[in-house]
PDB file of N, CA and C in Angstrom:
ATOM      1  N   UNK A   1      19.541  13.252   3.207  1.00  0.00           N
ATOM      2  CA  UNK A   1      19.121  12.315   4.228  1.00  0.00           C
ATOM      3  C   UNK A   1      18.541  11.068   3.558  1.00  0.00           C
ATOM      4  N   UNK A   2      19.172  10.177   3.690  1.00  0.00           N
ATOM      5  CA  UNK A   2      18.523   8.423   3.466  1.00  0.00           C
ATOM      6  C   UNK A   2      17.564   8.614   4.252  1.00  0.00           C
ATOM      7  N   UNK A   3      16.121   8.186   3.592  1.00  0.00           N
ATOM      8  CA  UNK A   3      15.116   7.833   4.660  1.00  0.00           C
ATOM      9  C   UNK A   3      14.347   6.553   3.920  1.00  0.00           C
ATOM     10  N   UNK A   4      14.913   5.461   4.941  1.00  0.00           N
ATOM     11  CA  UNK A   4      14.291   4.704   4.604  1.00  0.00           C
ATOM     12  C   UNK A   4      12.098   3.863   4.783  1.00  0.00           C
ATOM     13  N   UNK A   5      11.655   3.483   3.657  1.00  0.00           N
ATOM     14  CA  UNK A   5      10.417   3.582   4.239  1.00  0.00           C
ATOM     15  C   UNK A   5       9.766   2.479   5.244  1.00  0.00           C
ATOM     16  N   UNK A   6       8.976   2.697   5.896  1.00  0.00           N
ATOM     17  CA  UNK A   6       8.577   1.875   6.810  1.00  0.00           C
ATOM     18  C   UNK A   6       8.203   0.112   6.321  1.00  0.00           C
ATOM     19  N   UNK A   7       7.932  -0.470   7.140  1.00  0.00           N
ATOM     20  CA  UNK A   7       7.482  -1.968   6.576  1.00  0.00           C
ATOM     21  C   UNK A   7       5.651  -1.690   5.801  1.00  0.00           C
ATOM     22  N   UNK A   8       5.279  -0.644   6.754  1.00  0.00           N
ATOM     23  CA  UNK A   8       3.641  -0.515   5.577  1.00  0.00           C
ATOM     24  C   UNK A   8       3.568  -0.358   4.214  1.00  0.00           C
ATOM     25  N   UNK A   9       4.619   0.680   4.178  1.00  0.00           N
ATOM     26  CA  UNK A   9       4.706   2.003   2.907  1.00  0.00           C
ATOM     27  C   UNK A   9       5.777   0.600   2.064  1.00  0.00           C
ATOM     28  N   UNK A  10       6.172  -0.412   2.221  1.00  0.00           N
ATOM     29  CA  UNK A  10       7.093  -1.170   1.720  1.00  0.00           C
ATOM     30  C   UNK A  10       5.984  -2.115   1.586  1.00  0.00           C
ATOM     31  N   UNK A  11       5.319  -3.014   2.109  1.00  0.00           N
ATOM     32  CA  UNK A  11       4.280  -3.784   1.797  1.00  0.00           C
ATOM     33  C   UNK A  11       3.299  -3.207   0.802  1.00  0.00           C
ATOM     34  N   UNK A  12       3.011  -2.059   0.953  1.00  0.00           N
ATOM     35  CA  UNK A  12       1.735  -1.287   0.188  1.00  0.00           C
ATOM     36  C   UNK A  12       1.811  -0.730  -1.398  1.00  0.00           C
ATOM     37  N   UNK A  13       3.622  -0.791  -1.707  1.00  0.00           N
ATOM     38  CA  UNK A  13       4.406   0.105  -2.489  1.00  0.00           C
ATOM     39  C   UNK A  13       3.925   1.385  -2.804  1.00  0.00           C
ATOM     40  N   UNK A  14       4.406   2.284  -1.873  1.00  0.00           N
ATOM     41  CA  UNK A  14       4.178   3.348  -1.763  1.00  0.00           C
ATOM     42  C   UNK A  14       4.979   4.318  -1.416  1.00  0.00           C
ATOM     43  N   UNK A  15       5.289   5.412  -1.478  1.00  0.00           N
ATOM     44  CA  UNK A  15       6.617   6.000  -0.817  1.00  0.00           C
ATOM     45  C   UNK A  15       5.666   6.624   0.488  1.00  0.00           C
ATOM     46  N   UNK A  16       6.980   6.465   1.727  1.00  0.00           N
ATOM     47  CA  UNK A  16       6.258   6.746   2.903  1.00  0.00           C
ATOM     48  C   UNK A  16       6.237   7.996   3.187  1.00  0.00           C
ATOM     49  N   UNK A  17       5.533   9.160   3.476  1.00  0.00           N
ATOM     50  CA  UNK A  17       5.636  10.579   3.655  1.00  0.00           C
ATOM     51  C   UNK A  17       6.246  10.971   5.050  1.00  0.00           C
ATOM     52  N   UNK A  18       6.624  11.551   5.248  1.00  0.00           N
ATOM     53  CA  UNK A  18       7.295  12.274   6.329  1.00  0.00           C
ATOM     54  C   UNK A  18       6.686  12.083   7.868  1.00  0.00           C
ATOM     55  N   UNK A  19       5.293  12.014   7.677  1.00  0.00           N
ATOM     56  CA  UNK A  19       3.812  12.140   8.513  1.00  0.00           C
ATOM     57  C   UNK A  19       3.331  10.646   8.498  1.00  0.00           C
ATOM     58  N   UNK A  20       3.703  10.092   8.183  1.00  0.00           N
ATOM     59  CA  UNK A  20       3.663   8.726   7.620  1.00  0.00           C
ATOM     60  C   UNK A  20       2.896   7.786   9.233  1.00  0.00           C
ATOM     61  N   UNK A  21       1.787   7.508   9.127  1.00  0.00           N
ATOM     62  CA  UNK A  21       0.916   6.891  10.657  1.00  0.00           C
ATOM     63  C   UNK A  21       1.674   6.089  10.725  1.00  0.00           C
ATOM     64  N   UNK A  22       1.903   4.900   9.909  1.00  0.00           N
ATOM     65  CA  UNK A  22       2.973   3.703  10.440  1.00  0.00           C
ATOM     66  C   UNK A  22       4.458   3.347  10.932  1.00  0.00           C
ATOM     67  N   UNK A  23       5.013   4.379  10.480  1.00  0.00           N
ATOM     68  CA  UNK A  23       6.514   4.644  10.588  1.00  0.00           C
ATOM     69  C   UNK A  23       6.912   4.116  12.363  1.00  0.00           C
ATOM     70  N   UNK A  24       6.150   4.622  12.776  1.00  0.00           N
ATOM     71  CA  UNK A  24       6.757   4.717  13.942  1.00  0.00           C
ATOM     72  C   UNK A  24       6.623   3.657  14.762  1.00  0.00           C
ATOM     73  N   UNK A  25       5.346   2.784  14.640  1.00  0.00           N
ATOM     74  CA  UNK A  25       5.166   1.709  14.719  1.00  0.00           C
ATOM     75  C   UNK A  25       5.454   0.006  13.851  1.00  0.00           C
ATOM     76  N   UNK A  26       5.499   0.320  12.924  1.00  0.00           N
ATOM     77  CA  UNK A  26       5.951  -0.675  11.604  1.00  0.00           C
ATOM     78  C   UNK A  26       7.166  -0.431  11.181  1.00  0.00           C
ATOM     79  N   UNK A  27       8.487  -0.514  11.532  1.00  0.00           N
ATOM     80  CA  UNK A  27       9.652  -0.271  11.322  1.00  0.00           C
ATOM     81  C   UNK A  27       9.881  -1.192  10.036  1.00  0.00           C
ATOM     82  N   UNK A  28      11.042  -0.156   8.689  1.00  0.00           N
ATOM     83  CA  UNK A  28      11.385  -1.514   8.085  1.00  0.00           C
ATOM     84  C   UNK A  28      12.360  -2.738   8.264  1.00  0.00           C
ATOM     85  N   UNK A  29      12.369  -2.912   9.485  1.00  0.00           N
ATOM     86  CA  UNK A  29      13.517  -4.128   9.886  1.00  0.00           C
ATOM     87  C   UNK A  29      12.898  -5.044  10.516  1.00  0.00           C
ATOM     88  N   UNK A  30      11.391  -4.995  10.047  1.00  0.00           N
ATOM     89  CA  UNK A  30      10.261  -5.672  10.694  1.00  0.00           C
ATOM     90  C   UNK A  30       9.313  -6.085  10.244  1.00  0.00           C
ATOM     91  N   UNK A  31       8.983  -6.645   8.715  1.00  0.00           N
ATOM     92  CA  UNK A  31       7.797  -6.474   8.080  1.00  0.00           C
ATOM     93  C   UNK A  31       6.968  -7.379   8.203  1.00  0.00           C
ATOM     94  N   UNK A  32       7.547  -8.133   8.951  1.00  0.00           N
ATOM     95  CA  UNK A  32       6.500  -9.501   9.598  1.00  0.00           C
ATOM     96  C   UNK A  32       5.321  -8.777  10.713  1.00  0.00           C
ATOM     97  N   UNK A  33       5.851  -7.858  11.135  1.00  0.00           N
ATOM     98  CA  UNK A  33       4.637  -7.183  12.051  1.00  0.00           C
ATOM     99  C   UNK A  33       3.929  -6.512  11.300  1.00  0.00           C
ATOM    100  N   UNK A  34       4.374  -6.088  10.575  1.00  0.00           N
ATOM    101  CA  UNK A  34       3.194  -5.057   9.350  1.00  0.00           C
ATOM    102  C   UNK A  34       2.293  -6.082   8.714  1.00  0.00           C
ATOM    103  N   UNK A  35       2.912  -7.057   8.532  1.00  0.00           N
ATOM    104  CA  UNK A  35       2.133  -8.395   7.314  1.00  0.00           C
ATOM    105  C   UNK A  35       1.382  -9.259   8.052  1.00  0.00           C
ATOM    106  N   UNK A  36       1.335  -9.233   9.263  1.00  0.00           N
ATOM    107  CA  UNK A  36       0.608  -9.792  10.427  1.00  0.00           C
ATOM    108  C   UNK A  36      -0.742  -8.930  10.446  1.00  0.00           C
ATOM    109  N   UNK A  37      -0.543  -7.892  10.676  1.00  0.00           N
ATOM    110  CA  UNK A  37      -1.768  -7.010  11.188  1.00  0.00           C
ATOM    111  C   UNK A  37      -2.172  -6.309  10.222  1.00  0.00           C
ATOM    112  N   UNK A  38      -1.833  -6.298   9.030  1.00  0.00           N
ATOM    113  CA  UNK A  38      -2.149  -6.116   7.641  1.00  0.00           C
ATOM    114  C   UNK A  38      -3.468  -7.353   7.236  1.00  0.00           C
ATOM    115  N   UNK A  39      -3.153  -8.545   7.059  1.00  0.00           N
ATOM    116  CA  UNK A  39      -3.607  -9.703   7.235  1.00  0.00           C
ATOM    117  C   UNK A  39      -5.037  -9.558   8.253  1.00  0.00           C
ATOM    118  N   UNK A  40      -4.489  -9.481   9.034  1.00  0.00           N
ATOM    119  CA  UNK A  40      -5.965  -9.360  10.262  1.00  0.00           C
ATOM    120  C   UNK A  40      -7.164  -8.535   9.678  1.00  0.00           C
ATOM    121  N   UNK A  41      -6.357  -7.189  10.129  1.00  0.00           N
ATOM    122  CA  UNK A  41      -7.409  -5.820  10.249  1.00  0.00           C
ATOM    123  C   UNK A  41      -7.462  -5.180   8.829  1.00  0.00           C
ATOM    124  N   UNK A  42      -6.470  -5.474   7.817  1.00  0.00           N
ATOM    125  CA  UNK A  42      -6.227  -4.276   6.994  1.00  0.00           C
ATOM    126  C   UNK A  42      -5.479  -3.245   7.190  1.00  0.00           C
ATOM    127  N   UNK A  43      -4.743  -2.523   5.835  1.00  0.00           N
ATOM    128  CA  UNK A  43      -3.255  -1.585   6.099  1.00  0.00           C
ATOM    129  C   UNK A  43      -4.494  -0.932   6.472  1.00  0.00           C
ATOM    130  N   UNK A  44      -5.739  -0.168   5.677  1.00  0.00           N
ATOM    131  CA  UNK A  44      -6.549   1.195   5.513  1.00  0.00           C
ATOM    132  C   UNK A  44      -7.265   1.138   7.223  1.00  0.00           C
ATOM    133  N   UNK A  45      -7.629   0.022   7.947  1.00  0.00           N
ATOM    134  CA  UNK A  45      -8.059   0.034   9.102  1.00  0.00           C
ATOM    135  C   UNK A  45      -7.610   0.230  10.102  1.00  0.00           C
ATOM    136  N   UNK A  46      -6.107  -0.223  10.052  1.00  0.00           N
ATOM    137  CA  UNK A  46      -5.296  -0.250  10.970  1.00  0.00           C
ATOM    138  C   UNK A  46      -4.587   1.466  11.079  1.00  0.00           C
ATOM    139  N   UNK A  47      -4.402   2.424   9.800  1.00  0.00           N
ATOM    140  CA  UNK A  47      -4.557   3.411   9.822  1.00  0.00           C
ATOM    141  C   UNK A  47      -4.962   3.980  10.448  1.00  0.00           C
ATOM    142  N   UNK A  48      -6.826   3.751  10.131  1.00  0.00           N
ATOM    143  CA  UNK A  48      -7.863   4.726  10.890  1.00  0.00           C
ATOM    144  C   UNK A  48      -8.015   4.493  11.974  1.00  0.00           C
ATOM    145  N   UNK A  49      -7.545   3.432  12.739  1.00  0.00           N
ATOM    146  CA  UNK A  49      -7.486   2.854  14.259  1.00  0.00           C
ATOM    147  C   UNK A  49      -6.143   3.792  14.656  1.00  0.00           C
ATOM    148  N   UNK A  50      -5.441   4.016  14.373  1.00  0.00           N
ATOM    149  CA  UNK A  50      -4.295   4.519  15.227  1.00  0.00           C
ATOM    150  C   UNK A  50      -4.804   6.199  15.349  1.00  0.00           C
ATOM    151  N   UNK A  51      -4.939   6.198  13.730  1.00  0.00           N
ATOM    152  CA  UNK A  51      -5.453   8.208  13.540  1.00  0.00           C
ATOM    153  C   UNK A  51      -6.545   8.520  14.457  1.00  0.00           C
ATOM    154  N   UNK A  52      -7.529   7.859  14.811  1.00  0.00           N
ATOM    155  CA  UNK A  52      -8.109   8.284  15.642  1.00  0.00           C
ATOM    156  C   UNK A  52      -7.711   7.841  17.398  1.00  0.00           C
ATOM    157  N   UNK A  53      -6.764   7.692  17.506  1.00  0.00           N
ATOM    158  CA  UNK A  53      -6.425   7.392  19.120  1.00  0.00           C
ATOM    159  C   UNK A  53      -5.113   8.579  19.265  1.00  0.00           C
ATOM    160  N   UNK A  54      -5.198   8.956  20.824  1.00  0.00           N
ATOM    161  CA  UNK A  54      -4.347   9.974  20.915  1.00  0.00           C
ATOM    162  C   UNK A  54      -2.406   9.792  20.905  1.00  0.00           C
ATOM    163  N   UNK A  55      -1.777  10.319  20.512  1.00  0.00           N
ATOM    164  CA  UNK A  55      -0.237   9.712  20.064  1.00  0.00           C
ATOM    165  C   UNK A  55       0.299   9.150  21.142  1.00  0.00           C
ATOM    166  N   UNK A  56      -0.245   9.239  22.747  1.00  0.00           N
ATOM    167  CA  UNK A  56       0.265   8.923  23.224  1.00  0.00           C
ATOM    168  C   UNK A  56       0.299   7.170  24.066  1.00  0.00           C
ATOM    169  N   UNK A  57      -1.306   6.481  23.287  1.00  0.00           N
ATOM    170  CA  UNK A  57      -1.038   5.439  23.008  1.00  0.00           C
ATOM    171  C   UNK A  57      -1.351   4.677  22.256  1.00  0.00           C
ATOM    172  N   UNK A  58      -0.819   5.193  20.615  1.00  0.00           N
ATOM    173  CA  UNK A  58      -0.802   4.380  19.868  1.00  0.00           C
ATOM    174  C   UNK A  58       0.309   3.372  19.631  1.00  0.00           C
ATOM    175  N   UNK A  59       1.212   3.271  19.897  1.00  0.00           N
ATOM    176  CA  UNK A  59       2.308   3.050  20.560  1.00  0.00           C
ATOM    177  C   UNK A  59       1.910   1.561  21.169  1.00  0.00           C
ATOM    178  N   UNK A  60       1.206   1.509  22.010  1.00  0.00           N
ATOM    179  CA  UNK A  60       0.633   0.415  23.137  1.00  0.00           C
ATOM    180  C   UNK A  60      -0.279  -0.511  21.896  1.00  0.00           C
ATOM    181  N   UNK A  61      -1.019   0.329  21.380  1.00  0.00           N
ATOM    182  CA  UNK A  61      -2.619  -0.193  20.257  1.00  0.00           C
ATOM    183  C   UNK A  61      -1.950  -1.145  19.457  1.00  0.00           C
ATOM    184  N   UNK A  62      -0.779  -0.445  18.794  1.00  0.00           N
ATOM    185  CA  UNK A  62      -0.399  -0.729  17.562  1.00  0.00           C
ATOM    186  C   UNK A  62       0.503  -2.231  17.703  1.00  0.00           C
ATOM    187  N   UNK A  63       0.897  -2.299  19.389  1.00  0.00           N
ATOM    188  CA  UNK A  63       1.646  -3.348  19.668  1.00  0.00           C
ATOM    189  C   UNK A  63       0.432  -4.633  19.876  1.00  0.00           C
ATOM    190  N   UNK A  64      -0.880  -4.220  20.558  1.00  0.00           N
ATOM    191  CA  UNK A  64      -1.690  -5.011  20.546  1.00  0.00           C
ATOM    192  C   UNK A  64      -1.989  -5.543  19.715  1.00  0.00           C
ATOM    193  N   UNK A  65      -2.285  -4.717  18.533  1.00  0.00           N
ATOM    194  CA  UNK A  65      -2.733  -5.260  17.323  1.00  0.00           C
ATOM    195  C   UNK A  65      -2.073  -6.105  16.861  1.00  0.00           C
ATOM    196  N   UNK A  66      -0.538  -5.937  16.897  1.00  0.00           N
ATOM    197  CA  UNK A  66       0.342  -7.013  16.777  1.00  0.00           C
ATOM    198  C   UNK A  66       0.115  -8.185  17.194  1.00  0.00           C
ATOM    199  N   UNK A  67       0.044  -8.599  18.261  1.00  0.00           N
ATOM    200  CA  UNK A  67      -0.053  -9.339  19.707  1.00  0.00           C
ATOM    201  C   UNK A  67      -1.294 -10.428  19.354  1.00  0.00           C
ATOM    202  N   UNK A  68      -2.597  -9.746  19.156  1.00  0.00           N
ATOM    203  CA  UNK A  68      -3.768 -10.219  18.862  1.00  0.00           C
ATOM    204  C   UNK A  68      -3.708 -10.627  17.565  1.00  0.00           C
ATOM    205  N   UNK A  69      -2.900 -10.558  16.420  1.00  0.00           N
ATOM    206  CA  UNK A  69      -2.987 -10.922  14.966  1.00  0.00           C
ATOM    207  C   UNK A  69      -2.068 -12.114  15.359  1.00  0.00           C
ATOM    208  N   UNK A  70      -1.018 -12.306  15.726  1.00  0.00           N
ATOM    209  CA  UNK A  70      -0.496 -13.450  16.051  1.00  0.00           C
ATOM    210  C   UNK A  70      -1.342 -14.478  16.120  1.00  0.00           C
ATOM    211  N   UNK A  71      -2.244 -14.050  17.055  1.00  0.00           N
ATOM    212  CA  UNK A  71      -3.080 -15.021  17.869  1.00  0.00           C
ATOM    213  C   UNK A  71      -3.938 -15.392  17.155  1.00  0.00           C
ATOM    214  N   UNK A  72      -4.337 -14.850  16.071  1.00  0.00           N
ATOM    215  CA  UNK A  72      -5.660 -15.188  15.346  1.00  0.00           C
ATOM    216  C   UNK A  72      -4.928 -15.504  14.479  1.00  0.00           C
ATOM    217  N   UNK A  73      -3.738 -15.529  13.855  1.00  0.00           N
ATOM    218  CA  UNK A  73      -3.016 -16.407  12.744  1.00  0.00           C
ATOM    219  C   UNK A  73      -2.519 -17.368  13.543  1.00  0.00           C
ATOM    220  N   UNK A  74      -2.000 -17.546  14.523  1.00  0.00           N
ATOM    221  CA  UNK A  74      -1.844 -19.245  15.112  1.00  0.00           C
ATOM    222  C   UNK A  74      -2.925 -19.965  15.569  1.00  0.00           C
ATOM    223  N   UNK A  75      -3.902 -19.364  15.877  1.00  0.00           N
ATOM    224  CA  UNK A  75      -5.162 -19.910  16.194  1.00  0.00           C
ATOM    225  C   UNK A  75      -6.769 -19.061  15.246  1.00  0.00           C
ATOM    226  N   UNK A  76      -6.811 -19.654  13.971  1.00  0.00           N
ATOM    227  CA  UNK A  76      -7.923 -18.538  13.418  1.00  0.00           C
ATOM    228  C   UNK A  76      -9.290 -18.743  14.097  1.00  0.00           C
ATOM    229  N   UNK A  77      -9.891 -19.465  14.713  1.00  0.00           N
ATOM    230  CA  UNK A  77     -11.083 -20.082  15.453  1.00  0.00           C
ATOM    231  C   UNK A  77     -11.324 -19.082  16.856  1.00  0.00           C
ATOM    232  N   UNK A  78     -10.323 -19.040  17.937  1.00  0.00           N
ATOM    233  CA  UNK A  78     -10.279 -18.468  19.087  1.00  0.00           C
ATOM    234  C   UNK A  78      -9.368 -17.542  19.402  1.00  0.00           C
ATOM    235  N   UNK A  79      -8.675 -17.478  18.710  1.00  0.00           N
ATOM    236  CA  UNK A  79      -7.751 -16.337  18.597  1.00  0.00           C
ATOM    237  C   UNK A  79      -6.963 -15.603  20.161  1.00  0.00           C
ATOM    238  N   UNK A  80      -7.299 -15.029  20.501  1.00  0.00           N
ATOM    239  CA  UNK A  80      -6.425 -14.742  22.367  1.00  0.00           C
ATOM    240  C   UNK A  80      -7.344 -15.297  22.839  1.00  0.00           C
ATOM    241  N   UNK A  81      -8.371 -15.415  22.803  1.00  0.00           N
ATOM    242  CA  UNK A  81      -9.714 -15.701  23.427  1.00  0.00           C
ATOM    243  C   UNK A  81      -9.319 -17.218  23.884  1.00  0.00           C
ATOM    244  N   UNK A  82      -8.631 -18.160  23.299  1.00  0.00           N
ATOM    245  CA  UNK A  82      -8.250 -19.336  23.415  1.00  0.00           C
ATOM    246  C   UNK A  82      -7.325 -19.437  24.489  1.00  0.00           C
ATOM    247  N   UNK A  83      -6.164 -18.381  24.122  1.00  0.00           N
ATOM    248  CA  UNK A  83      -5.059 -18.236  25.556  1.00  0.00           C
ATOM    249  C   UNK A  83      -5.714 -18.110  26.245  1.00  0.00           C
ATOM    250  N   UNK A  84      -6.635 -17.029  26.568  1.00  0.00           N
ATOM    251  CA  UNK A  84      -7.279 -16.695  27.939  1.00  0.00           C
ATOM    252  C   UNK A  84      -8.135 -17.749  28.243  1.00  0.00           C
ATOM    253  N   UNK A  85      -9.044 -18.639  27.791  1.00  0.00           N
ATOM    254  CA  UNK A  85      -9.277 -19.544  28.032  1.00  0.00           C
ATOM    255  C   UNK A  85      -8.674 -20.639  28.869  1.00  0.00           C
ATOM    256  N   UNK A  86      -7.478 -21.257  27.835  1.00  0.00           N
ATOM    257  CA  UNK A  86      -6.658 -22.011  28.744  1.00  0.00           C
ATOM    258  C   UNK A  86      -5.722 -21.275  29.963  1.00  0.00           C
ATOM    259  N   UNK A  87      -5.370 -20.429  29.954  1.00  0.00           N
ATOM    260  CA  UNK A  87      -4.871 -20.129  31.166  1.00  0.00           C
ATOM    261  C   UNK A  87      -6.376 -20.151  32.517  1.00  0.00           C
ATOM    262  N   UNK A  88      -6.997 -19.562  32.227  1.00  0.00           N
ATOM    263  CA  UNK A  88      -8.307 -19.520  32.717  1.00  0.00           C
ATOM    264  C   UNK A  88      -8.776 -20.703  33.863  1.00  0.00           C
ATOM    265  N   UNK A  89      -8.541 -21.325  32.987  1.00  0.00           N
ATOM    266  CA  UNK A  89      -8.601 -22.973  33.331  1.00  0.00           C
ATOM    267  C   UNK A  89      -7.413 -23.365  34.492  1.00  0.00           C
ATOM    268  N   UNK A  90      -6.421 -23.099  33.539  1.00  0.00           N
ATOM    269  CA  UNK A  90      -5.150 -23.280  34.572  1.00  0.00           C
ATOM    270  C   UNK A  90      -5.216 -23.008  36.085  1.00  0.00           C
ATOM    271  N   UNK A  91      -6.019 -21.606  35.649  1.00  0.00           N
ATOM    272  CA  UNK A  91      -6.212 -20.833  37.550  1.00  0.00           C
ATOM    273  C   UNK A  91      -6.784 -21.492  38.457  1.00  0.00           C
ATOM    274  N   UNK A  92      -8.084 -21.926  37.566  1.00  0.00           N
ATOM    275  CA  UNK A  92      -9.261 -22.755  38.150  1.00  0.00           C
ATOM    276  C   UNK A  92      -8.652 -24.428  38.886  1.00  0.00           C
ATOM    277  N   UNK A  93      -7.869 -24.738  38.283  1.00  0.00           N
ATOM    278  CA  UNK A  93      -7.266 -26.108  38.314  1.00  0.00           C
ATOM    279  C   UNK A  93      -6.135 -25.682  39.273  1.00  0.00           C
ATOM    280  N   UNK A  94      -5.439 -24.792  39.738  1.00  0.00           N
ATOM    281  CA  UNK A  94      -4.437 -24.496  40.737  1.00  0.00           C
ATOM    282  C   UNK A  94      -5.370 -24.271  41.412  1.00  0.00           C
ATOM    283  N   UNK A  95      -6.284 -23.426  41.760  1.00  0.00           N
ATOM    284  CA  UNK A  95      -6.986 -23.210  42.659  1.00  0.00           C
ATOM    285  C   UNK A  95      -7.515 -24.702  43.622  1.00  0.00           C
ATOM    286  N   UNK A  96      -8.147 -25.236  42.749  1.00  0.00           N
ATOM    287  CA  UNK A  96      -8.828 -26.440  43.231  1.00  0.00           C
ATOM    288  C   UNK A  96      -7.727 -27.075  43.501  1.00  0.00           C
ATOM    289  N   UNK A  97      -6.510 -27.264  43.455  1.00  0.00           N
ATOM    290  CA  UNK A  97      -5.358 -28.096  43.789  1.00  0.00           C
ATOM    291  C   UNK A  97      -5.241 -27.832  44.898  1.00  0.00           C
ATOM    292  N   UNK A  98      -5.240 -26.092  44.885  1.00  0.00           N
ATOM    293  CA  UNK A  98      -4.518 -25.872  46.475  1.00  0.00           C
ATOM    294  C   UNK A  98      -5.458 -25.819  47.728  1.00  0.00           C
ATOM    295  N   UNK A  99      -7.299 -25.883  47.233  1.00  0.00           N
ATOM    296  CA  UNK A  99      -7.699 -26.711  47.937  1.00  0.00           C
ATOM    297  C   UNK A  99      -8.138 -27.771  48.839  1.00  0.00           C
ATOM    298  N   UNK A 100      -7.280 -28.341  47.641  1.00  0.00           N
ATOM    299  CA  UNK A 100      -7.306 -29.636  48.338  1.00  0.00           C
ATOM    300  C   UNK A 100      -6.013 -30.144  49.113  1.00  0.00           C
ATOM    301  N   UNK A 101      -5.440 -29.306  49.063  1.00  0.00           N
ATOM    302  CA  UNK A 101      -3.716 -29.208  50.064  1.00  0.00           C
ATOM    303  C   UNK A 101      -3.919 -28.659  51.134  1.00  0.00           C
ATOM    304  N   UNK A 102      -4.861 -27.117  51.305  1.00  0.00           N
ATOM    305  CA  UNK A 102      -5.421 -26.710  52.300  1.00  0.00           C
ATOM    306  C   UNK A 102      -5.967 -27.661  52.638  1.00  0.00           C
ATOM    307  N   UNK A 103      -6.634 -28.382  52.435  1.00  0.00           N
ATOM    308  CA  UNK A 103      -7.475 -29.706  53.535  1.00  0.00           C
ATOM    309  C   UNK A 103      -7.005 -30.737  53.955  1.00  0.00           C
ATOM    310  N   UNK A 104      -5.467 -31.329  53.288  1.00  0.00           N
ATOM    311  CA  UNK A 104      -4.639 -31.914  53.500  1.00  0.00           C
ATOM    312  C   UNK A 104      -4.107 -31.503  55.068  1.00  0.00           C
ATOM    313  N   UNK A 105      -3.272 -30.375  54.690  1.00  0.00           N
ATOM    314  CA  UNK A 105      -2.687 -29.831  55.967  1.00  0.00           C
ATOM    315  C   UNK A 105      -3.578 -29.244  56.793  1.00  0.00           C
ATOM    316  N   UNK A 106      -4.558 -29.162  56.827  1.00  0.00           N
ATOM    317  CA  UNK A 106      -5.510 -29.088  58.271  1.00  0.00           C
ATOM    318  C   UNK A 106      -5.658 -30.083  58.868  1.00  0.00           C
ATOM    319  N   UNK A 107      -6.435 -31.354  57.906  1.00  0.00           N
ATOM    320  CA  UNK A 107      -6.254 -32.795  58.438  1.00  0.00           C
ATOM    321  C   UNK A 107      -5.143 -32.974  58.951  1.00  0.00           C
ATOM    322  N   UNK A 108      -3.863 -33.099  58.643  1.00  0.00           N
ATOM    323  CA  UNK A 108      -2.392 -33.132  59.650  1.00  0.00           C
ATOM    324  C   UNK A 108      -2.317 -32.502  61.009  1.00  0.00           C
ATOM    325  N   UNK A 109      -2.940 -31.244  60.538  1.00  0.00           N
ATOM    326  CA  UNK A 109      -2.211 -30.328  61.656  1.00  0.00           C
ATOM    327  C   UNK A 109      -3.112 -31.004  62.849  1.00  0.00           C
ATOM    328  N   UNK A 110      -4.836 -31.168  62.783  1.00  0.00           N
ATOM    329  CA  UNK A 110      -5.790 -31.797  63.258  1.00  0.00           C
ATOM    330  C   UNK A 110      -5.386 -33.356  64.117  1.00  0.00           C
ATOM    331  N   UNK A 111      -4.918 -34.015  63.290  1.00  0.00           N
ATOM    332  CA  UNK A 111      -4.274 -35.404  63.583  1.00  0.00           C
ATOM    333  C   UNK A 111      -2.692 -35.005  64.208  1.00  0.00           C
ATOM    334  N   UNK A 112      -1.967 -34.463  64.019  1.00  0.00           N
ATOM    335  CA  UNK A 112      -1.171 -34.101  65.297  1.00  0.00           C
ATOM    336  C   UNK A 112      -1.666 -33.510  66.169  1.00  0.00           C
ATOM    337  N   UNK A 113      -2.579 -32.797  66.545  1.00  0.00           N
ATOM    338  CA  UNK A 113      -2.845 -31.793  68.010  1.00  0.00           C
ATOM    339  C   UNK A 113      -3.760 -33.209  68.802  1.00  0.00           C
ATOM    340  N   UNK A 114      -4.193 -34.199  68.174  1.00  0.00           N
ATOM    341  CA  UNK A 114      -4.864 -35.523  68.733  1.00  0.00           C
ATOM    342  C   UNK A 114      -4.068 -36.288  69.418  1.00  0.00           C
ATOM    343  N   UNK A 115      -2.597 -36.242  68.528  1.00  0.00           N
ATOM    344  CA  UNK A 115      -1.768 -37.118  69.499  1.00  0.00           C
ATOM    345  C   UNK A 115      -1.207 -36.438  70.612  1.00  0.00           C
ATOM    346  N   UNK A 116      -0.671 -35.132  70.289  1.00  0.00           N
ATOM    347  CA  UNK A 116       0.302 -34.469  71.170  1.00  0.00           C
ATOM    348  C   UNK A 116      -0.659 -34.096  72.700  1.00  0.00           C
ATOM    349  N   UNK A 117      -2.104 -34.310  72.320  1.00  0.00           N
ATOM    350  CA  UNK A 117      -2.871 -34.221  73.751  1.00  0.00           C
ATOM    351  C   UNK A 117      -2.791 -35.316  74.506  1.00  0.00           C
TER     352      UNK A 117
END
C-alpha cells in the first residue's frame, strides 16, 4: 500500500503513523492549510487542540482553525474580529437605511390618504 503522508507529517519531516491526528484533516494535496495554521497556533498545539475534542468535531475545529488563520494572516491586528466588525457595521447601516425608507413610505402612504379624502 502507497501511503502517502499528510501535509503536517510533510511540513514537520516526519513519517506520518497510521493514527496520525492530522491526516484526516491536513491532506497532502493541501499544504497551504497545514502552513497556515501551523503559522498561527503551532503543529504541537494544534495537535493537542484536536486530541482533546471528541472525533466527531474535529473535523468542524480543524476547518476553523483554518478559517481564523487566514484571517489573522490577511489581517494580523484584528484578525476575524475585523470581518465581524465590518459586517457588523454593514447591518447597522442597512438597518438605519431601511429606516429611513420605512419613514419615507409612511410619509407617502400618509400624503396619499390626504388627497384621496
Amino acid at each position: 500500500m502507497i501511503y502517502s503522508r499528510c501535509a503536517a507529517c510533510k511540513s514537520q519531516r516526519r513519517r506520518c503513523p497510521p493514527d496520525c491526528i492530522f491526516s484526516p484533516y491536513f491532506p497532502p494535496n493541501d499544504p497551504q492549510r497545514f502552513s497556515s495554521v501551523h503559522r498561527i497556533y503551532g503543529g504541537s498545539n494544534v495537535g493537542k487542540m484536536l486530541q482533546q475534542l471528541p472525533h466527531y468535531v474535529r473535523h468542524q475545529a480543524a476547518n476553523s482553525m483554518y478559517l481564523e488563520a487566514q484571517c489573522r494572516v490577511q489581517d494580523p491586528v484584528y484578525g476575524c474580529v475585523g470581518i465581524i466588525s465590518k459586517l457588523s457595521q454593514q447591518i447597522q447601516d442597512t438597518e438605519v437605511e431601511l429606516a429611513k425608507i420605512k419613514t419615507q413610505i409612511a410619509y407617502h402612504k400618509l400624503h396619499n390618504q390626504q388627497f384621496d379624502s
